[in-house]
Protein backbone atom coordinates (compact mmCIF):
# COMPACT_ATOMS: atom_id res chain seq x y z
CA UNK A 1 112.91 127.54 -6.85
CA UNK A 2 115.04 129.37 -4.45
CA UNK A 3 112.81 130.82 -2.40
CA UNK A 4 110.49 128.08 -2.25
CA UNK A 5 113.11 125.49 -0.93
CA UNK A 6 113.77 128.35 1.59
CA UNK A 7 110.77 128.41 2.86
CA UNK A 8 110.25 124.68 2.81
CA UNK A 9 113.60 124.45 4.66
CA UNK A 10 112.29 127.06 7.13
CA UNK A 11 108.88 125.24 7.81
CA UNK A 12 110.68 121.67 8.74
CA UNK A 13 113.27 123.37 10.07
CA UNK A 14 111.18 125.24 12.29
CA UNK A 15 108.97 122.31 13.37
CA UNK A 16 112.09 119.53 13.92
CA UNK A 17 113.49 122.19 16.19
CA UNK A 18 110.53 123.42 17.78
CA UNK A 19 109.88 120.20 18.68
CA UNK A 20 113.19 119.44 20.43
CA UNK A 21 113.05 122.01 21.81
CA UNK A 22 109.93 121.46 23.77
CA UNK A 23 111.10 117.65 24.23
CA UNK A 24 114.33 119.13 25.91
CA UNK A 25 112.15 121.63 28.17
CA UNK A 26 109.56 119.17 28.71
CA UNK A 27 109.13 115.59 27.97
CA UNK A 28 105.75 114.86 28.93
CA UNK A 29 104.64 117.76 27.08
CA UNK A 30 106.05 116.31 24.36
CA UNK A 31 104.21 113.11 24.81
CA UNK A 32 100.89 114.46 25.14
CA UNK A 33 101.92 116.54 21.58
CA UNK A 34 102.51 113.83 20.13
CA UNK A 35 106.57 114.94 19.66
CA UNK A 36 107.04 112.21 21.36
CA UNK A 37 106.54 108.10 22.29
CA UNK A 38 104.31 107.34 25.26
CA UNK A 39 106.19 105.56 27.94
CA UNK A 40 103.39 102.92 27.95
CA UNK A 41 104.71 101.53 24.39
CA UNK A 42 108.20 102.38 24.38
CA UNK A 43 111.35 101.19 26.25
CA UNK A 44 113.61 102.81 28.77
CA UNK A 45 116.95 102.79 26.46
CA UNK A 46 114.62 104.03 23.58
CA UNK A 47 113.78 107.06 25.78
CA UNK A 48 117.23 107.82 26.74
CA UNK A 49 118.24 108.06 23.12
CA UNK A 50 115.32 110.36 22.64
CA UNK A 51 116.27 112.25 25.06
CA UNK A 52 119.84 112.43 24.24
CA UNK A 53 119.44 112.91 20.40
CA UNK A 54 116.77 115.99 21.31
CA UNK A 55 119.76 117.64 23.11
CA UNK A 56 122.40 117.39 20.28
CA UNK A 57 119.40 117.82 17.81
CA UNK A 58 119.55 121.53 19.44
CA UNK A 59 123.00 122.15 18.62
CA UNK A 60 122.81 120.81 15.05
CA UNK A 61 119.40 121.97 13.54
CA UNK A 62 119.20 125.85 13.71
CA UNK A 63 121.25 125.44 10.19
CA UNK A 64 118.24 124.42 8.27
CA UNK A 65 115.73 127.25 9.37
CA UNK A 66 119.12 129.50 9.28
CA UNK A 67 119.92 128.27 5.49
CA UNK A 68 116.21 128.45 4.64
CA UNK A 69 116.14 132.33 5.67
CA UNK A 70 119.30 132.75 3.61
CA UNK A 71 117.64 131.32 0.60
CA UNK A 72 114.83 133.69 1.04
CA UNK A 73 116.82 136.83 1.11
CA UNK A 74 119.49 135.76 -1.05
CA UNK A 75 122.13 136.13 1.25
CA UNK A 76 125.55 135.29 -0.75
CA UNK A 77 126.34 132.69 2.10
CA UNK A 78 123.11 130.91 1.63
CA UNK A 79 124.71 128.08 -0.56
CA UNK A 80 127.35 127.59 1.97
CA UNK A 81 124.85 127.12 5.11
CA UNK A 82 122.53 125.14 2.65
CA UNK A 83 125.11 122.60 2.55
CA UNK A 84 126.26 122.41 5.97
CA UNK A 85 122.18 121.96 6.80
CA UNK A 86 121.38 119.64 3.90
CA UNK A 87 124.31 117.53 5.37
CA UNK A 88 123.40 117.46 9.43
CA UNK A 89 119.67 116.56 7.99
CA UNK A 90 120.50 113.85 5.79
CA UNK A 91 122.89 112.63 8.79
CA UNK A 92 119.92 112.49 10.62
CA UNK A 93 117.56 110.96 8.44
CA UNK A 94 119.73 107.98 8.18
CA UNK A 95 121.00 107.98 11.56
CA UNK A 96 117.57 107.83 12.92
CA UNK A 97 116.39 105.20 10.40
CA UNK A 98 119.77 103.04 11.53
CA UNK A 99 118.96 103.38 14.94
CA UNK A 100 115.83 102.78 14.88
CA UNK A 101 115.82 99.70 12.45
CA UNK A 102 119.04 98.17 14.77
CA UNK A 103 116.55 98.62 18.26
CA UNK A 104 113.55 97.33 16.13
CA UNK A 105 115.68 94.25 15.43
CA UNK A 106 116.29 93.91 19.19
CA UNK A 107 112.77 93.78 19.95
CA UNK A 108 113.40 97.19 22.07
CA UNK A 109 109.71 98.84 22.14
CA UNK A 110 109.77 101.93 19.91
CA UNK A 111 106.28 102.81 19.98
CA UNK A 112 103.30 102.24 18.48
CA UNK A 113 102.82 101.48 14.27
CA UNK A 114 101.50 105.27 13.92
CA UNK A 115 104.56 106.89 15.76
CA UNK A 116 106.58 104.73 13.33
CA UNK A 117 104.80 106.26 10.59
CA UNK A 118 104.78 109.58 11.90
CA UNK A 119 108.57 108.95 12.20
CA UNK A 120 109.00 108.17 8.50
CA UNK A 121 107.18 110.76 7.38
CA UNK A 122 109.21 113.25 8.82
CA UNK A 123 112.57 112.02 8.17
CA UNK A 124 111.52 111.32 4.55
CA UNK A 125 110.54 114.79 3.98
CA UNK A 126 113.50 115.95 6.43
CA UNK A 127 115.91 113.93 3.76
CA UNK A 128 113.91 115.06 0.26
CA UNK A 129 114.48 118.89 1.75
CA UNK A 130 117.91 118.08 2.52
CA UNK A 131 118.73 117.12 -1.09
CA UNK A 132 116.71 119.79 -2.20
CA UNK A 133 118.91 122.06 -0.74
CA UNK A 134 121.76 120.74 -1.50
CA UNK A 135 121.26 120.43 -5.04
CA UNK A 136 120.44 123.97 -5.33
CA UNK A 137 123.56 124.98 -3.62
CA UNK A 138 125.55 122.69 -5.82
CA UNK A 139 124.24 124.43 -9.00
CA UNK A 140 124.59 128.15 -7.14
CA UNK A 141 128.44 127.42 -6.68
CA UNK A 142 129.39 125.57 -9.81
């Protein structure tokens, strides 16, 4: 079970980063990747907190891929870096979803219905990982 929540953390670890990385670097790549929003369907602030969040995302999300190797190898630290990550990606599951839900309420243009799903997906999957890892670091220290 280990190993296989390391890996999982590594994948979406991986991929979130990856892809902030490359949204950091270079935002229009990122639009035509689909990482993300067009400019045609989304507002200016929206874009600036993109933009903004893809920065700090750098600074906060090495800890899953980082925790997900640990698990792997069976590093003794790996239950203490699988709860810092669990915690920053859970943070930003529900940050997201609050900010996102508070500038959908403002009628500030997000994007289109599939980046919104695309969205969700990710952030649910980001969050089930999270717990995923968390739990098992729980039950490796107690």
């Amino acid at each position: 079970m280990q190993v296989a929540a390391g890996v999982a953390s590594i994948v979406i670890g991986l991929v979130g980063f990856g892809g902030q990385l490359i949204s950091v670097l270079d935002w229009p790549l990122a639009q035509r990747l689909g990482l993300q929003e067009s400019q045609d369907h989304t507002d200016t602030l929206f874009r600036r907190l993109e933009r903004n969040t893809a920065i700090w995302d750098l600074c906060s999300w090495w800890t899953l891929p980082v925790a997900g190797a640990l698990m792997v190898t069976g590093h003794p630290w790996w239950p203490v870096v699988a709860l810092l990550a669990g915690g920053v990606y859970m943070d930003t599951a529900g940050r997201e979803w609050a900010k996102l839900s508070g500038l959908g309420s403002e009628n500030v243009k997000t994007g289109e219905p599939k980046d919104a799903r695309r969205r969700g997906a990710f952030f649910i999957v980001t969050a089930a990982i999270a717990v995923w890892a968390v739990v098992l670091a729980v039950m490796e220290i107690v």
